[in-house]
C-alpha atoms as a PDB file:
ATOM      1  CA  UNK A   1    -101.822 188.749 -84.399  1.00  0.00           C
ATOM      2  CA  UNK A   2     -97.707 187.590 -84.270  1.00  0.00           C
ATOM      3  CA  UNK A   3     -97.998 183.655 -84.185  1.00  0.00           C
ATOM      4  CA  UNK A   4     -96.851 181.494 -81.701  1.00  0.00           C
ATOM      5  CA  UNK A   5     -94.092 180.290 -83.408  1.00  0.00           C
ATOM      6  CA  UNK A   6     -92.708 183.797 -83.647  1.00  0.00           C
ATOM      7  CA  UNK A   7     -93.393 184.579 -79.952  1.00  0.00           C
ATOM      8  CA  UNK A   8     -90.773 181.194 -79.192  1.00  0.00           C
ATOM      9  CA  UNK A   9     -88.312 181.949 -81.498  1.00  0.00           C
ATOM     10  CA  UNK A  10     -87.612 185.164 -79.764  1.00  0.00           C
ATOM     11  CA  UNK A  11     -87.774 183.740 -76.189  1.00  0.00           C
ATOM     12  CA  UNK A  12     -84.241 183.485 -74.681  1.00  0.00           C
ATOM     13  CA  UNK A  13     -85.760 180.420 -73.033  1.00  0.00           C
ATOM     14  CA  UNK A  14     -85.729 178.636 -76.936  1.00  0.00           C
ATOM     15  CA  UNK A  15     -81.984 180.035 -77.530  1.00  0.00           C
ATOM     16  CA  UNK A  16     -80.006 176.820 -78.182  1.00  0.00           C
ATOM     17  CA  UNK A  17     -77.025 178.842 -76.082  1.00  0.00           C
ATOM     18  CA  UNK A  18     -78.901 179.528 -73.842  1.00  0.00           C
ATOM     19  CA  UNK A  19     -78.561 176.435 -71.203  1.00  0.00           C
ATOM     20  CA  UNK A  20     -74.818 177.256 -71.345  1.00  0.00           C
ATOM     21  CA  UNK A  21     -75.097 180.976 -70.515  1.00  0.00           C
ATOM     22  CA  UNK A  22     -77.059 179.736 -67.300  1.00  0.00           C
ATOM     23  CA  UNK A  23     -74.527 177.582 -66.495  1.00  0.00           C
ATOM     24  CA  UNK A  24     -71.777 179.966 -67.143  1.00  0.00           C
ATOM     25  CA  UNK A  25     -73.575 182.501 -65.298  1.00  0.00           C
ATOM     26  CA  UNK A  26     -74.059 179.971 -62.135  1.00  0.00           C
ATOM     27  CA  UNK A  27     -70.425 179.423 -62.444  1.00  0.00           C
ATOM     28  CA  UNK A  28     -69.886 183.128 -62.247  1.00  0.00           C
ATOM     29  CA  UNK A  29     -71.926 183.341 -59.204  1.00  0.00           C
ATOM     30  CA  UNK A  30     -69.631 180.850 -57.539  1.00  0.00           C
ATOM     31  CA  UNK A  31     -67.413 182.483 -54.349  1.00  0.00           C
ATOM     32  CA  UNK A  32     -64.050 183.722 -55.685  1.00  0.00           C
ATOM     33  CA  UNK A  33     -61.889 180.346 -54.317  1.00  0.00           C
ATOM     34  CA  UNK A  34     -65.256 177.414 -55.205  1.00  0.00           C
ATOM     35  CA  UNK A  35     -65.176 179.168 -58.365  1.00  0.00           C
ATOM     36  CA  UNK A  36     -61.441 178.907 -59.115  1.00  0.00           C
ATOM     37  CA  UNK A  37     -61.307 175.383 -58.264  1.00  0.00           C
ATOM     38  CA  UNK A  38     -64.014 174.597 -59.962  1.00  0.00           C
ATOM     39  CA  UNK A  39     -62.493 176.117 -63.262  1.00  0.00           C
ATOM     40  CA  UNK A  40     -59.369 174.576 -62.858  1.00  0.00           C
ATOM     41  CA  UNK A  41     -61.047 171.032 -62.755  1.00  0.00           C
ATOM     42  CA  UNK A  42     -64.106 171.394 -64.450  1.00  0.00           C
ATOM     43  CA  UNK A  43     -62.566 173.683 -67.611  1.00  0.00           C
ATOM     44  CA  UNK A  44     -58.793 173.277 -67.521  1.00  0.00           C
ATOM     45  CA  UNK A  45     -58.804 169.165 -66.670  1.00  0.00           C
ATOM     46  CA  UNK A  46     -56.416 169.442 -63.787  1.00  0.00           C
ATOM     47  CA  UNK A  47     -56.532 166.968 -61.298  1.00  0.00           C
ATOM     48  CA  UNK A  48     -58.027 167.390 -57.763  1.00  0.00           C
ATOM     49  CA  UNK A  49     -53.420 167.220 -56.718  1.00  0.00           C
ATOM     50  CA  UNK A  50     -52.854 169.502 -59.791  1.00  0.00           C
ATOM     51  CA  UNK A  51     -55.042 171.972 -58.149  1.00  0.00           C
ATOM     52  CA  UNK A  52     -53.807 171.897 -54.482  1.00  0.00           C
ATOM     53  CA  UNK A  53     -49.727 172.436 -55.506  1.00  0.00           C
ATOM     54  CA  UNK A  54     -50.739 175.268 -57.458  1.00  0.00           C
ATOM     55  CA  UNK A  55     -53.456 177.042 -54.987  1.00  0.00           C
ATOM     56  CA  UNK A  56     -50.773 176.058 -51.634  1.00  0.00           C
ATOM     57  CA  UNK A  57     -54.115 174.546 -50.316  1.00  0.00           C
ATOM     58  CA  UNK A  58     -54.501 170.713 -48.937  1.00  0.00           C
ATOM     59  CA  UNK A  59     -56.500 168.203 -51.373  1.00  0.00           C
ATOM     60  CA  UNK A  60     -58.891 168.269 -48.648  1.00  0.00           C
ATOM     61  CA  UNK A  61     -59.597 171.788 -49.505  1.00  0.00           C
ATOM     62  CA  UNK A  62     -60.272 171.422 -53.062  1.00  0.00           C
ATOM     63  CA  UNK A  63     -62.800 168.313 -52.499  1.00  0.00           C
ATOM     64  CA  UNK A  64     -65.005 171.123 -50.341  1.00  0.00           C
ATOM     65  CA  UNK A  65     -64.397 173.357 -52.998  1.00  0.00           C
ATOM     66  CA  UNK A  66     -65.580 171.086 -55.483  1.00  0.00           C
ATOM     67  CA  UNK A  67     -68.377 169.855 -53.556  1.00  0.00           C
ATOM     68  CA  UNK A  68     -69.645 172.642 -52.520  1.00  0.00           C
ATOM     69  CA  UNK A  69     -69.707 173.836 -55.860  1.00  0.00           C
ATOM     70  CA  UNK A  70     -71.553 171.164 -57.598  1.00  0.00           C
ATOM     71  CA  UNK A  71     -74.449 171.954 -54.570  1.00  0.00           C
ATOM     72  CA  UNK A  72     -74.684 175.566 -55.407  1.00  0.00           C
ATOM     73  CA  UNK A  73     -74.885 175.029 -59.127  1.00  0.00           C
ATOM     74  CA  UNK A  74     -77.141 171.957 -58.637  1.00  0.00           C
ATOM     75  CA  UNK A  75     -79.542 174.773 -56.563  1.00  0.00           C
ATOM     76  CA  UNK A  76     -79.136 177.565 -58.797  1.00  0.00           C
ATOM     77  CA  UNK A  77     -79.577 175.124 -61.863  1.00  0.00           C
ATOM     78  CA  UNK A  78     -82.734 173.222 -60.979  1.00  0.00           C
ATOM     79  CA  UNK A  79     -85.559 175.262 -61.958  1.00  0.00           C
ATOM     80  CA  UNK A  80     -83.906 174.919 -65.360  1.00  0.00           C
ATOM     81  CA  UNK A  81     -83.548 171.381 -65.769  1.00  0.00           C
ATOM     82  CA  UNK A  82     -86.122 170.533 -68.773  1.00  0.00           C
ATOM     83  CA  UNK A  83     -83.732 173.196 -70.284  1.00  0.00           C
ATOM     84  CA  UNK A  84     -80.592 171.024 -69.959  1.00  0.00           C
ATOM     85  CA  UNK A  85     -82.213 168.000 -70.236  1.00  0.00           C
ATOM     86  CA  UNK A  86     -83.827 169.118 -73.994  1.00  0.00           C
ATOM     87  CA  UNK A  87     -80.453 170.773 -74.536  1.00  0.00           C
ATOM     88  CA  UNK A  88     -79.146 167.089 -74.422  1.00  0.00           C
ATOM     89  CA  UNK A  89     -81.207 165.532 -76.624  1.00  0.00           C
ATOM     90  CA  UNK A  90     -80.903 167.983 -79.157  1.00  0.00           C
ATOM     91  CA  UNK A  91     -77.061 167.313 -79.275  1.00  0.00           C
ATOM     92  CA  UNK A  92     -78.389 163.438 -79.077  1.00  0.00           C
END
């Protein structure tokens, strides 16, 4: 008989990385222009103006990029949450 220990150190579910390859993956998942915003805030730290002069798009545009980002990830994310939230206090 394998012990239980064993059986949930080989779960994906008890990979430390793994909370960030379900966020990357949500990210991923994003449509093409959310998910470019997104990036360009979320990763690369440009500002909201930033992103607008370099897409030609209004700031307007990027706030319902951003938004509607952050709901789609927020949907796709929350069956996961213990995950993140244990992630965090690990890292605490």
């Amino acid at each position: 008989m394998v012990p239980d220990s064993a059986v949930h150190e080989s779960d994906p579910v008890h990979d430390p990385h793994f909370p960030k390859y379900l966020l990357e993956s949500a990210i991923l998942g994003l449509p093409d222009k959310c998910r470019e915003v997104f990036v360009l805030s979320k990763q690369d730290g440009l500002t909201y103006e930033e992103i607008a002069e370099t897409l030609n798009v209004s700031v307007k545009t990027v706030e319902k990029h951003i938004s509607t980002g952050l709901q789609k990830l927020k949907e796709k994310l929350a069956p996961h949450k213990v995950l993140f939230l244990e992630s965090v206090n690990k890292n605490s």
